[in-house]
C-alpha atoms as a PDB file:
ATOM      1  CA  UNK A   1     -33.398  18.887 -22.571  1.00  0.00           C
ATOM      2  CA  UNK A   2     -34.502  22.728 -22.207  1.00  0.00           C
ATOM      3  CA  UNK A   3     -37.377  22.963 -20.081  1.00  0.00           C
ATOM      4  CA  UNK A   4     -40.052  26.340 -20.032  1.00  0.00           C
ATOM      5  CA  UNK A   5     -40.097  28.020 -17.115  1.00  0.00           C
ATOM      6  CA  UNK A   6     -43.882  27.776 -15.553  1.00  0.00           C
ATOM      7  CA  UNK A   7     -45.645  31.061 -15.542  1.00  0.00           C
ATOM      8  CA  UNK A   8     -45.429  33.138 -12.434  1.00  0.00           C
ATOM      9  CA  UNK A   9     -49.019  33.606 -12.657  1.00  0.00           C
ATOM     10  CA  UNK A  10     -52.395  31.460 -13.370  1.00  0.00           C
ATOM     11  CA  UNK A  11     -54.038  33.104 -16.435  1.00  0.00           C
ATOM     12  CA  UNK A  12     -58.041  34.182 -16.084  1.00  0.00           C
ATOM     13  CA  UNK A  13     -60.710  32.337 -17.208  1.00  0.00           C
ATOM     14  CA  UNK A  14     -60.650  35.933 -19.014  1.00  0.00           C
ATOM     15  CA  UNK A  15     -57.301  35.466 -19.907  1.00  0.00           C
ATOM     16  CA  UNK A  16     -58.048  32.110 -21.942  1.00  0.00           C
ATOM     17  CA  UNK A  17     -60.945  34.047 -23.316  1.00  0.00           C
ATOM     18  CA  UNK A  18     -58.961  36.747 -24.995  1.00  0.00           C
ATOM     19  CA  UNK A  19     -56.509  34.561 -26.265  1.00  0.00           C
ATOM     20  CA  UNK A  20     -58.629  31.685 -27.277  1.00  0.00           C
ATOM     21  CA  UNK A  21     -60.522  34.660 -29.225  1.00  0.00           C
ATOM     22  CA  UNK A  22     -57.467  35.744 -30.680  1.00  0.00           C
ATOM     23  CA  UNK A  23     -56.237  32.713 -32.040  1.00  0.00           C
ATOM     24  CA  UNK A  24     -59.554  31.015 -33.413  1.00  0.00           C
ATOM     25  CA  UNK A  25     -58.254  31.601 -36.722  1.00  0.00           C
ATOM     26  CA  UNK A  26     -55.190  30.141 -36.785  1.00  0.00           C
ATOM     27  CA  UNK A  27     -55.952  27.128 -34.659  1.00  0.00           C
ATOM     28  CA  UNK A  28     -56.112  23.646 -36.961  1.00  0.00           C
ATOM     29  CA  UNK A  29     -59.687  21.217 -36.577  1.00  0.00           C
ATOM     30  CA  UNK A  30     -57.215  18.827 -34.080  1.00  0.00           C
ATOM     31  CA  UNK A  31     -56.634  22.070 -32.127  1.00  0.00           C
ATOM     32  CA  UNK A  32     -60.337  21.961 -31.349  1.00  0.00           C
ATOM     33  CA  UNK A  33     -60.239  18.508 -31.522  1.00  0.00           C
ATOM     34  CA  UNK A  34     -57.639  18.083 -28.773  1.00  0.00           C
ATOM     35  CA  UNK A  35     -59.825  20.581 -26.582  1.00  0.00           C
ATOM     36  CA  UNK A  36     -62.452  18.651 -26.504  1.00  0.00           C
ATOM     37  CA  UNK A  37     -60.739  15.118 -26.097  1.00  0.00           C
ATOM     38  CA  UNK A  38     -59.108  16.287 -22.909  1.00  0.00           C
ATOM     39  CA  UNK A  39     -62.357  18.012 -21.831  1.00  0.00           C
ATOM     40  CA  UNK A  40     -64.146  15.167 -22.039  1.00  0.00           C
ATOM     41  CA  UNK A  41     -61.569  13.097 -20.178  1.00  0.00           C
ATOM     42  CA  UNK A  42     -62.759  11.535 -17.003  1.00  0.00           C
ATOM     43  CA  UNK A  43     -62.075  14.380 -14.138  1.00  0.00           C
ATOM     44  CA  UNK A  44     -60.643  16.170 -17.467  1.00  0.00           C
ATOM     45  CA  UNK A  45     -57.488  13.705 -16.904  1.00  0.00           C
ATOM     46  CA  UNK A  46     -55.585  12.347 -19.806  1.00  0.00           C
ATOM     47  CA  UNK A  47     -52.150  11.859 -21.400  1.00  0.00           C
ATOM     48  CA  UNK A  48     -50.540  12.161 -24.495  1.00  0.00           C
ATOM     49  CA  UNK A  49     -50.899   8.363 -25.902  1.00  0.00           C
ATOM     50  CA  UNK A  50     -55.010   8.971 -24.856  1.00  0.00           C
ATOM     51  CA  UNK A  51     -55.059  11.874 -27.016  1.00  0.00           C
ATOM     52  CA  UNK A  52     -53.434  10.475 -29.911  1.00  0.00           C
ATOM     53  CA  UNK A  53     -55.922   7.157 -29.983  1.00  0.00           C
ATOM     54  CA  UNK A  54     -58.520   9.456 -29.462  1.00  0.00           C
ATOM     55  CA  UNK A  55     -56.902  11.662 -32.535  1.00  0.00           C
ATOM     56  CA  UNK A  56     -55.647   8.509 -34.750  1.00  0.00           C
ATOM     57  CA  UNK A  57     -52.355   9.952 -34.434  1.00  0.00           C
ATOM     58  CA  UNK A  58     -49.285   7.323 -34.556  1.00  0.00           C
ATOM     59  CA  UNK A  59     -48.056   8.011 -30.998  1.00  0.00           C
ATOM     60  CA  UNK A  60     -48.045  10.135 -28.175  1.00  0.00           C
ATOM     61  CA  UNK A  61     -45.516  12.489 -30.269  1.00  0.00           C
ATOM     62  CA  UNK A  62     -48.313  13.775 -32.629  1.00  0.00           C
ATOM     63  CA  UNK A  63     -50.406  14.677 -29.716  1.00  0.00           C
ATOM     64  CA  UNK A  64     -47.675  16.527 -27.765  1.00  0.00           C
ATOM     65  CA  UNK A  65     -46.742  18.540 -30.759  1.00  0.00           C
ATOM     66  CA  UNK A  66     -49.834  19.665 -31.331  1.00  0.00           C
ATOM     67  CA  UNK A  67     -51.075  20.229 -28.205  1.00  0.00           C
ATOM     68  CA  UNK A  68     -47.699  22.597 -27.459  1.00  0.00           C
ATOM     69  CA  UNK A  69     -47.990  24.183 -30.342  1.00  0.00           C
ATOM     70  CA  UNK A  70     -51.337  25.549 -29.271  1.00  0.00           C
ATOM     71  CA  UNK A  71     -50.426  25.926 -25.522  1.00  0.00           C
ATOM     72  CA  UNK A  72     -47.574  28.573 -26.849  1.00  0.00           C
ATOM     73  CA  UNK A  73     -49.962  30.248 -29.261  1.00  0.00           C
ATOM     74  CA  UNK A  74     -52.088  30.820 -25.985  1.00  0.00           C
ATOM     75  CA  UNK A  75     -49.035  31.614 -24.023  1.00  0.00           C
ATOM     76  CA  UNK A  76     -47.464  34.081 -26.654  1.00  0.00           C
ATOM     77  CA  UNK A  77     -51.262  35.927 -26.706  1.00  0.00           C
ATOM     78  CA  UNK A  78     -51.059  36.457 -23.004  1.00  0.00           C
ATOM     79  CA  UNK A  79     -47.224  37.638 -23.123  1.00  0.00           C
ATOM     80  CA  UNK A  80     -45.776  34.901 -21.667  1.00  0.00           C
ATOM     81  CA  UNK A  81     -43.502  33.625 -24.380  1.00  0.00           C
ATOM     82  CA  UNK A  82     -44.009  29.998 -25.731  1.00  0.00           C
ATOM     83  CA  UNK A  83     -44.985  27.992 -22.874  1.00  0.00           C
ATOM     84  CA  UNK A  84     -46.017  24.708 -24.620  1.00  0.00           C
ATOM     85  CA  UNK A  85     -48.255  22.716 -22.801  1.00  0.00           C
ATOM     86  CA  UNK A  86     -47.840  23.885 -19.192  1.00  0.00           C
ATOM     87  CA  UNK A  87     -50.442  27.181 -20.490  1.00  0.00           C
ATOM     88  CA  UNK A  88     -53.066  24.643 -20.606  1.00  0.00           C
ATOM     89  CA  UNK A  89     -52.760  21.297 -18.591  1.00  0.00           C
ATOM     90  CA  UNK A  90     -51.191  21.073 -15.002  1.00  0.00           C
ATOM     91  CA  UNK A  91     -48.410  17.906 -15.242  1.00  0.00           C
ATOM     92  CA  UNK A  92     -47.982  14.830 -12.701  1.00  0.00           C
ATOM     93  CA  UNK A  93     -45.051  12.367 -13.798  1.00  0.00           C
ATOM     94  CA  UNK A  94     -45.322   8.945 -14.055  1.00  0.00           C
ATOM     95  CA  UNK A  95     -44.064   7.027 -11.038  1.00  0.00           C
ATOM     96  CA  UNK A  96     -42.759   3.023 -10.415  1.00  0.00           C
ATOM     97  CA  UNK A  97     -46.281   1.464 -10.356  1.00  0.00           C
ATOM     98  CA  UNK A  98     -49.641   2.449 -11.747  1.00  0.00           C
ATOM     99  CA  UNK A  99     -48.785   5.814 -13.389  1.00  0.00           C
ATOM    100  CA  UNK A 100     -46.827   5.213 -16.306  1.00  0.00           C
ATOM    101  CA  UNK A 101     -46.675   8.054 -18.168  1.00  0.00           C
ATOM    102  CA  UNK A 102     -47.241  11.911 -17.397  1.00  0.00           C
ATOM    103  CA  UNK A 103     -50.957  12.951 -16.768  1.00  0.00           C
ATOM    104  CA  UNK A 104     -52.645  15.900 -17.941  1.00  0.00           C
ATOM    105  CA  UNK A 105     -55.375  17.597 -16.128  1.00  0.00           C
ATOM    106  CA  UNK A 106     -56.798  20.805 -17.907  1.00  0.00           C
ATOM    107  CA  UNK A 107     -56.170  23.861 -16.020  1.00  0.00           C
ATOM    108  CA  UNK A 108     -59.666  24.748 -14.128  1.00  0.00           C
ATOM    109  CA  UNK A 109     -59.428  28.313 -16.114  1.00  0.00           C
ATOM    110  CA  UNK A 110     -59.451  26.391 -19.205  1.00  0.00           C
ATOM    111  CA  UNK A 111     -62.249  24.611 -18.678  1.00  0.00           C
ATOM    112  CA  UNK A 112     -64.418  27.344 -18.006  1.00  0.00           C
ATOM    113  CA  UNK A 113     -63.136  29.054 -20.760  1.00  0.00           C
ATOM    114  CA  UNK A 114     -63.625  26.176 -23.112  1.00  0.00           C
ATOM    115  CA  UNK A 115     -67.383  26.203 -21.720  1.00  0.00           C
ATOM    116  CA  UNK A 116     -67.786  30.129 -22.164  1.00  0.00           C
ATOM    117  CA  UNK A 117     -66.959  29.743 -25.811  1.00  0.00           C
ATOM    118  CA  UNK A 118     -68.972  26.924 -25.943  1.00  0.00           C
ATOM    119  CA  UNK A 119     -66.296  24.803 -27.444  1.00  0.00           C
ATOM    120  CA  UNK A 120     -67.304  21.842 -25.328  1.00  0.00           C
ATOM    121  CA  UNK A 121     -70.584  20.848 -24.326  1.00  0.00           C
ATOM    122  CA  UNK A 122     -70.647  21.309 -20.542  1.00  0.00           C
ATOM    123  CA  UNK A 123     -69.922  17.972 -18.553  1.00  0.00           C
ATOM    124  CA  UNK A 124     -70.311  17.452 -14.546  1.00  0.00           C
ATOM    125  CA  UNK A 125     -66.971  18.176 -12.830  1.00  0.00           C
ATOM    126  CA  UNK A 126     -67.574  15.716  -9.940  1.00  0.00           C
ATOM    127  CA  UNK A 127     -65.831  12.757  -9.435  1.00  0.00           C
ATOM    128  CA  UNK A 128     -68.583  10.457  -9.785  1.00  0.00           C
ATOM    129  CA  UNK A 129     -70.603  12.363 -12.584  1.00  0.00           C
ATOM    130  CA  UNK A 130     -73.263   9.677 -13.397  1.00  0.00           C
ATOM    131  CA  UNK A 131     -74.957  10.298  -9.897  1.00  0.00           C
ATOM    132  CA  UNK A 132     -72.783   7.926  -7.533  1.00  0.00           C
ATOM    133  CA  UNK A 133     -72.209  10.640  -5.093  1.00  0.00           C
ATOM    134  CA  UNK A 134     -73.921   9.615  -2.041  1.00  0.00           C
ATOM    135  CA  UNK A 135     -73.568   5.652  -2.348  1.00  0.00           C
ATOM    136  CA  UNK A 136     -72.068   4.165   0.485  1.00  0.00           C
ATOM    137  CA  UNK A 137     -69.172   1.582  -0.738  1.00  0.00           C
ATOM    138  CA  UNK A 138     -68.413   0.281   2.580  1.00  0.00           C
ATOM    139  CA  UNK A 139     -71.414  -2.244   2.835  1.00  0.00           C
END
């Protein structure tokens, strides 16, 4: 299986601007769609089978097709070639016991940018966004 090569730099929130910009046109509704599903992902964590419930897609394949196909259009904007995914979301595998599939967590730059555009209605970035912060779990 060929793999990309990661970039050898972390695109701008500026970066994702321009090429979010550029692109508008040519990206599909489940582009956006996609976007704002992983956005609005706990801690802005997902995977590919989340996605595609969240998209009524058939399987996780749907959601990692489309989802690379707009990680390269950002990538190829920015002169990186096409990336796939790994322009957007940061991977962790899966491992033997909770984790069964990859994760996704949207790239911090993205985010922002995502909120700049006002793609996605701003969310808390905490860990505990409902106001938990603070509560002792130890009594």
């Amino acid at each position: 299986m060929k793999r990309n090569k990661p970039p050898e730099f972390v695109p701008s929130v500026s970066n994702y601007l321009y090429a979010f910009k550029e692109i508008e046109d040519q990206m599909t509704n489940n582009h956006f769609l996609l976007l704002q599903a992983h956005y609005n992902s706990d801690c802005h964590i997902t995977t590919a089978t989340t996605l595609a419930a969240k998209l009524d897609y058939k399987g996780a394949g749907g959601a990692k097709l489309q989802y690379g196909r707009l990680g390269s259009m950002v990538s190829n904007v920015l002169g990186l070639g096409s990336l796939g995914v790994i322009t957007l979301v940061l991977m962790t595998p899966p491992d033997k016991f909770a984790v069964k599939e990859w994760l996704w967590v949207m790239r911090g730059n993205v985010v922002e940018a995502l909120e700049k555009l006002k793609w996605v209605e701003k969310t808390s970035h905490l860990f505990y966004p409902n106001g938990m912060v603070g509560v002792n779990f130890d009594k």
